[in-house]
N, C-alpha and C. Protein backbone atom coordinates (compact mmCIF):
# COMPACT_ATOMS: atom_id res chain seq x y z
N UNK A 1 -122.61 -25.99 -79.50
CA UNK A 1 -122.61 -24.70 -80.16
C UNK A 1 -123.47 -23.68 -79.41
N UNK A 2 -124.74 -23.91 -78.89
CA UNK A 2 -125.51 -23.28 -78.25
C UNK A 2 -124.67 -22.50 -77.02
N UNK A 3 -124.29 -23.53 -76.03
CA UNK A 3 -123.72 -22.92 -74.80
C UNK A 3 -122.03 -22.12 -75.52
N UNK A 4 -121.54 -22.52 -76.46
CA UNK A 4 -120.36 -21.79 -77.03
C UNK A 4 -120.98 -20.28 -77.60
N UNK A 5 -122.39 -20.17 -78.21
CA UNK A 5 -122.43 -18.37 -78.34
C UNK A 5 -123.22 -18.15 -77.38
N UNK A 6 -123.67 -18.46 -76.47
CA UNK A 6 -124.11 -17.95 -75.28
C UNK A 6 -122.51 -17.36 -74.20
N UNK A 7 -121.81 -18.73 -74.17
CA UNK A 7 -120.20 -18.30 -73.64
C UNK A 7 -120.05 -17.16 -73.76
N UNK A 8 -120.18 -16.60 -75.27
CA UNK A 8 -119.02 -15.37 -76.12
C UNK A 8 -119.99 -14.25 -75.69
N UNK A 9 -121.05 -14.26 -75.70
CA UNK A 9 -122.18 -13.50 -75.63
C UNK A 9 -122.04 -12.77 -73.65
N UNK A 10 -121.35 -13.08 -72.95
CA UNK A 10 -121.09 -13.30 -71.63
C UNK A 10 -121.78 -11.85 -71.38
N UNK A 11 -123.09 -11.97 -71.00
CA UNK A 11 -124.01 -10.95 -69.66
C UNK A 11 -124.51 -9.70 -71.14
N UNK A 12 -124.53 -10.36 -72.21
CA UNK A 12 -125.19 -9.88 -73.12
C UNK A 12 -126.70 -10.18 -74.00
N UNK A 13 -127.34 -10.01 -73.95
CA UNK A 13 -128.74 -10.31 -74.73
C UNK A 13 -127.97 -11.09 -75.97
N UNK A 14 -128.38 -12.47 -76.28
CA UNK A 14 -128.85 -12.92 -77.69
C UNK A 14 -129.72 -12.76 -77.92
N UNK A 15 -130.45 -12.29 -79.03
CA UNK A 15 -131.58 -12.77 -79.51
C UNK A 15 -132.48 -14.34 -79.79
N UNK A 16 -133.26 -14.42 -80.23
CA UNK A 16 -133.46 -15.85 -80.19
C UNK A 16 -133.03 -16.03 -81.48
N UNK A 17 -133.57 -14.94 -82.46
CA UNK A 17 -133.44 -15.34 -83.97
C UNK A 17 -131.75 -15.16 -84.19
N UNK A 18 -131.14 -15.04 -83.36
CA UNK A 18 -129.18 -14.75 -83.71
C UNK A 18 -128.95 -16.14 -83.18
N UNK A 19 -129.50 -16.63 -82.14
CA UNK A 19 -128.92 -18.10 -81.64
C UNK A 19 -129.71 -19.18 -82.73
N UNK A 20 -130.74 -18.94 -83.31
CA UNK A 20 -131.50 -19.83 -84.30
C UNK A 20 -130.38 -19.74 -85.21
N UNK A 21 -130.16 -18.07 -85.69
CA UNK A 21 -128.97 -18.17 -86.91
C UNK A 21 -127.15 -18.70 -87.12
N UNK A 22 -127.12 -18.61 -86.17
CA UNK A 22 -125.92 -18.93 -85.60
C UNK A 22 -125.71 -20.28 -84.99
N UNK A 23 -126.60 -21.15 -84.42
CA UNK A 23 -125.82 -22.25 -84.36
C UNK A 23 -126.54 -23.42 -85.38
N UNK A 24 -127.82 -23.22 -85.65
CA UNK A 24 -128.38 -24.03 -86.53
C UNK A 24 -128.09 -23.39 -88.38
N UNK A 25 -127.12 -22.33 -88.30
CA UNK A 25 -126.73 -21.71 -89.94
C UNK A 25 -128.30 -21.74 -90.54
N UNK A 26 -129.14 -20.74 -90.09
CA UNK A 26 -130.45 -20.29 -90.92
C UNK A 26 -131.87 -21.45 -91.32
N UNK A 27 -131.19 -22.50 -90.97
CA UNK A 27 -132.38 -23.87 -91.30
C UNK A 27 -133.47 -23.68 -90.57
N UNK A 28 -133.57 -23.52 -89.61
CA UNK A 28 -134.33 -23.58 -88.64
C UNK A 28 -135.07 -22.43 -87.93
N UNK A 29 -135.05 -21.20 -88.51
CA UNK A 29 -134.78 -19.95 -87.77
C UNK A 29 -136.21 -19.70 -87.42
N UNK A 30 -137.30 -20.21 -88.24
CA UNK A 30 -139.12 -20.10 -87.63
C UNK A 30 -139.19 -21.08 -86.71
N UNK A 31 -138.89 -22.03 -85.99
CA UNK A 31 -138.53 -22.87 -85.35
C UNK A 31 -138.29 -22.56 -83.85
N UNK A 32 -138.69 -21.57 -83.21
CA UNK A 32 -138.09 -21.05 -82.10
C UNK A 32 -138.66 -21.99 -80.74
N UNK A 33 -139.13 -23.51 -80.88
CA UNK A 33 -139.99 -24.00 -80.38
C UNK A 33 -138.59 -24.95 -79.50
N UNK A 34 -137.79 -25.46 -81.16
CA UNK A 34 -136.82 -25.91 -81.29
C UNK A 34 -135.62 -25.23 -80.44
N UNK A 35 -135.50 -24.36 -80.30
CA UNK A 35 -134.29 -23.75 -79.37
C UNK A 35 -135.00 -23.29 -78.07
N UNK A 36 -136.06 -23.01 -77.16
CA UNK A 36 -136.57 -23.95 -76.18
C UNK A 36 -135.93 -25.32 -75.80
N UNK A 37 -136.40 -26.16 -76.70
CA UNK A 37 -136.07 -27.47 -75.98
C UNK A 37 -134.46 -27.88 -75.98
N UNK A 38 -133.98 -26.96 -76.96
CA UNK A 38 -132.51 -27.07 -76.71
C UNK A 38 -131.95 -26.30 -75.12
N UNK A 39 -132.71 -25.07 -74.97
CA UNK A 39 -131.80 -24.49 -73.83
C UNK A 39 -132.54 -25.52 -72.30
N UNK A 40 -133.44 -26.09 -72.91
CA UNK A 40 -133.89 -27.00 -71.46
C UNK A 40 -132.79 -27.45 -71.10
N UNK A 41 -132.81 -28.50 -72.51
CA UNK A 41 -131.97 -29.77 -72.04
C UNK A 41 -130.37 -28.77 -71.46
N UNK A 42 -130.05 -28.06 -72.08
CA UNK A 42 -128.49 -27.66 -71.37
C UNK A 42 -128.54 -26.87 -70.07
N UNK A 43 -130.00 -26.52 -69.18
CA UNK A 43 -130.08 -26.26 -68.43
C UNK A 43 -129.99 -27.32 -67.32
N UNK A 44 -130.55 -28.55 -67.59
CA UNK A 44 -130.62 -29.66 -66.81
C UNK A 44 -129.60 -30.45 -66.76
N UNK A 45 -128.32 -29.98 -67.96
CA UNK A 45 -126.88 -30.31 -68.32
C UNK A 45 -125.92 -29.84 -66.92
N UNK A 46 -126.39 -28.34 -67.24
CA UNK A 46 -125.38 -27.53 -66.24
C UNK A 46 -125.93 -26.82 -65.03
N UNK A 47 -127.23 -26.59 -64.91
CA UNK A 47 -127.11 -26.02 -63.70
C UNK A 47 -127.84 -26.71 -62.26
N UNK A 48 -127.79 -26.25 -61.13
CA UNK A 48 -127.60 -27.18 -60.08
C UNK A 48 -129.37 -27.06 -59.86
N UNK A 49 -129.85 -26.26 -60.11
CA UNK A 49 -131.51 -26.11 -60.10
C UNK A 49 -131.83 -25.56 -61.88
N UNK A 50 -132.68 -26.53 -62.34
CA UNK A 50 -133.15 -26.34 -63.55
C UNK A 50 -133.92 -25.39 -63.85
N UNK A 51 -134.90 -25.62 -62.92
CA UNK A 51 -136.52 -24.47 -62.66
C UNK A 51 -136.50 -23.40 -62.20
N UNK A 52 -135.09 -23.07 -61.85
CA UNK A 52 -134.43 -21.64 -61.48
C UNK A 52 -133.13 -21.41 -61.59
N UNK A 53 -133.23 -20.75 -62.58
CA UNK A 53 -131.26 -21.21 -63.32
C UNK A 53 -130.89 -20.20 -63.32
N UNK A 54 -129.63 -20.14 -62.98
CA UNK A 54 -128.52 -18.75 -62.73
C UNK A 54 -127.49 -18.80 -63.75
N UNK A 55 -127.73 -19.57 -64.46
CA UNK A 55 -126.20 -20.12 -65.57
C UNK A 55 -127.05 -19.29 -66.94
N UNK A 56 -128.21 -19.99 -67.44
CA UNK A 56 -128.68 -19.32 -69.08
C UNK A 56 -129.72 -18.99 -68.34
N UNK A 57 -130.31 -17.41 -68.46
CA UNK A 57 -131.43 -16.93 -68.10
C UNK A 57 -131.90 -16.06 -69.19
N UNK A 58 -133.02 -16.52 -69.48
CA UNK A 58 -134.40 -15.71 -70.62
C UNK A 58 -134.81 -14.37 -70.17
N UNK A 59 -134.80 -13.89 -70.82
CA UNK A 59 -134.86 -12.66 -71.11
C UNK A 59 -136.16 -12.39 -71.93
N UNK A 60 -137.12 -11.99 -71.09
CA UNK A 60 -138.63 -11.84 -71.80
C UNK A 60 -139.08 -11.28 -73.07
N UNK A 61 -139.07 -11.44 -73.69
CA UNK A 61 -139.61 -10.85 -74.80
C UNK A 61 -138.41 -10.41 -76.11
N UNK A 62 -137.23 -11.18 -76.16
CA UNK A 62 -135.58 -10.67 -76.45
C UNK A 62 -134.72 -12.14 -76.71
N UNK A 63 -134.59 -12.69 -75.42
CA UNK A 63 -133.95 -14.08 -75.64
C UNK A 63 -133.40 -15.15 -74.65
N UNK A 64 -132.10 -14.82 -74.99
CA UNK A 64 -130.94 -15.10 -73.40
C UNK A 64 -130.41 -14.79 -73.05
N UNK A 65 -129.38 -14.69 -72.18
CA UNK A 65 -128.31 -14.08 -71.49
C UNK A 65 -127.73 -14.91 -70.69
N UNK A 66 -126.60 -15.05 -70.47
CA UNK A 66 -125.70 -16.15 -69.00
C UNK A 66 -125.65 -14.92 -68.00
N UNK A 67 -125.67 -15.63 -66.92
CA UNK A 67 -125.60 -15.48 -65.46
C UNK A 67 -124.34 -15.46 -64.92
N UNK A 68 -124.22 -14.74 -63.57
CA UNK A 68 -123.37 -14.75 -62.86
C UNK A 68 -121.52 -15.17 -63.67
């Protein structure tokens, strides 16, 4: 679900609290510790360098965005 609204979201800002709301449906939404360790792991899923990723890139102070 994560990488599916990041997909739709294509070279657009999510928020963190829209990806908390949206793929976890509101449970979790103070939790932002929790969607961290989610975009790790799908970084180390999909892209060819983890520690510098061109596929899901953070967006300081806002959220995420996909790459290229």
């Amino acid at each position: 679900m994560l990488l599916l609204e990041l997909a739709a979201a294509r070279g657009r800002v999510v928020t963190r609290e829209e990806l908390l709301r949206r793929v976890w449906e509101h449970r979790h939404v103070d939790d932002t510790r929790m969607l961290d360790v989610h975009v790790r792991r799908l970084r180390r899923k999909i892209e060819d360098d983890p520690s510098h990723p061109g596929l899901v890139l953070t967006v300081r102070g806002s959220g995420y965005r996909t790459g290229q």
